[in-house]
Protein backbone atom coordinates (compact mmCIF):
# COMPACT_ATOMS: atom_id res chain seq x y z
CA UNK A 1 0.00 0.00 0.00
CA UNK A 2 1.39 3.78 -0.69
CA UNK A 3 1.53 6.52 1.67
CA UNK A 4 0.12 9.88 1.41
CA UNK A 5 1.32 13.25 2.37
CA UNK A 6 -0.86 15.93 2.10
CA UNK A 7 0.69 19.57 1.72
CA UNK A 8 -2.32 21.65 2.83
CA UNK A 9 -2.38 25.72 2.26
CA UNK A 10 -5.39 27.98 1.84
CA UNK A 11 -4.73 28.56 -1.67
CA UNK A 12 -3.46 25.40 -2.40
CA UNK A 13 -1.24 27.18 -5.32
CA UNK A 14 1.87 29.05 -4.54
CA UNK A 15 3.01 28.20 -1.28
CA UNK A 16 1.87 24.28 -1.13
CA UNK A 17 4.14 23.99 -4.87
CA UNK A 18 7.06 25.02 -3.27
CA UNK A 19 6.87 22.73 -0.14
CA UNK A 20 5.29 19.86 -2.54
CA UNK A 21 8.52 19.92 -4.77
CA UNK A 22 10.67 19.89 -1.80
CA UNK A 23 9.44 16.60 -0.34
CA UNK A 24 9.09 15.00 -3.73
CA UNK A 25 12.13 15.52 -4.11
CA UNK A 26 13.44 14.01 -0.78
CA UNK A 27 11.36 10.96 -0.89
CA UNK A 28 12.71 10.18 -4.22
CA UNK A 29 16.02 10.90 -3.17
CA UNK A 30 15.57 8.53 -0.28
CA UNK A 31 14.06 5.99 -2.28
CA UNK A 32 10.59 6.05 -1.21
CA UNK A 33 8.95 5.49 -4.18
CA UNK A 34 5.69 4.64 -2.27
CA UNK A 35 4.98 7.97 -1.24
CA UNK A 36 2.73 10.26 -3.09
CA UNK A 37 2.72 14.15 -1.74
CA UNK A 38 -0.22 15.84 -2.93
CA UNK A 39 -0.95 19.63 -2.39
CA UNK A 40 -4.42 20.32 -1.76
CA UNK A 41 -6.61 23.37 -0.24
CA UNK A 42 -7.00 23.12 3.96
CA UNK A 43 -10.93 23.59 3.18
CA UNK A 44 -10.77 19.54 1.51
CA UNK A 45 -8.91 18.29 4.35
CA UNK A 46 -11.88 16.06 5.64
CA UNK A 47 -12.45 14.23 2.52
CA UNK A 48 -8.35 12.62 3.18
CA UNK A 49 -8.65 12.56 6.80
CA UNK A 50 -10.45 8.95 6.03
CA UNK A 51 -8.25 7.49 3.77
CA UNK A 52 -5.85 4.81 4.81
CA UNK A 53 -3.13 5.89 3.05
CA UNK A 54 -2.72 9.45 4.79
CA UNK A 55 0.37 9.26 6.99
CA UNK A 56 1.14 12.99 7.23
CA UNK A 57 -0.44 16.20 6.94
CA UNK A 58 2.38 19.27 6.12
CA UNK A 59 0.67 22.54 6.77
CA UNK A 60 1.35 25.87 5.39
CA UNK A 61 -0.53 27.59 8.14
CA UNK A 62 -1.65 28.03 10.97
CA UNK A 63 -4.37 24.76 12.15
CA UNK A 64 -5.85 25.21 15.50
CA UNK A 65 -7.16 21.69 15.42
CA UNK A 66 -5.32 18.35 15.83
CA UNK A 67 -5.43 15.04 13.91
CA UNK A 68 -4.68 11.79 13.92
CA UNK A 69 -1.65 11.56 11.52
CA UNK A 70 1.84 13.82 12.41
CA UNK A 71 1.08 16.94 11.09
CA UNK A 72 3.92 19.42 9.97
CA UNK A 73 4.18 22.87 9.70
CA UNK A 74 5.67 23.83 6.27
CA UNK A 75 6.75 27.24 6.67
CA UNK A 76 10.18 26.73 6.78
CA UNK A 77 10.05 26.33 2.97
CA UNK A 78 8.81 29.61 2.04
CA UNK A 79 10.56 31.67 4.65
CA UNK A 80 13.35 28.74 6.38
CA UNK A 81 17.28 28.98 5.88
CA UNK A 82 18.63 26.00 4.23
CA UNK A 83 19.94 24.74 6.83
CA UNK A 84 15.72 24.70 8.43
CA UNK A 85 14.33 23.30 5.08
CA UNK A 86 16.94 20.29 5.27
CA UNK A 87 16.02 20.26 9.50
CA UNK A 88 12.33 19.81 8.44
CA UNK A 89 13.04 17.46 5.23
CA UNK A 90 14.92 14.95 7.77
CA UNK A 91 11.84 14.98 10.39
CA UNK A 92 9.42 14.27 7.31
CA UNK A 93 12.05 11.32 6.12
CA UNK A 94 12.24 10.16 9.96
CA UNK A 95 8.71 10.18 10.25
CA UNK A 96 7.85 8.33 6.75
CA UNK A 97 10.23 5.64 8.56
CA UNK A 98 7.85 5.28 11.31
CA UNK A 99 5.35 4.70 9.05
């Protein structure tokens, strides 16, 4: 079975591309071939929050709710160093391990 991350943003455009590149990127780099990351608007959450693939939510802002998969916050890709993209790119790939 795959895994799913889910890059959620309000606009589910600009700022859930960048972070969406980012980890497809590092899962392919890492070899995770099974893991699909999927940018999609915070307002559709619900309809993924059932499916048994979700493993991770990454979110571009602010959630004052909590769920029942790690969730993320993505930030760090629009506005991070480097150095705090890679820092948040090895808790994703330490997570997905978990998983």
């Amino acid at each position: 079975m795959g895994r799913l991350i889910v890059v959620a943003c309000g606009a589910g455009i600009n700022t859930s591309t960048i972070a969406e590149d980012s980890i497809r990127e590092r899962m392919a780099k890492e070899g995770f071939a099974d893991v699909e990351v999927k940018r999609i608007l915070m307002a559709d959450i619900e309809g993924y929050l059932t499916r048994d693939d979700l493993v991770m939510i990454v979110s571009m802002m602010k959630i004052f709710r909590t769920f029942d998969v790690p969730v993320f916050q993505g930030m760090p890709f629009l506005i991070g160093s480097q150095d705090e993209k890679n820092v948040l790119l090895d808790k994703i790939v330490e997570a997905i391990k978990k998983v």
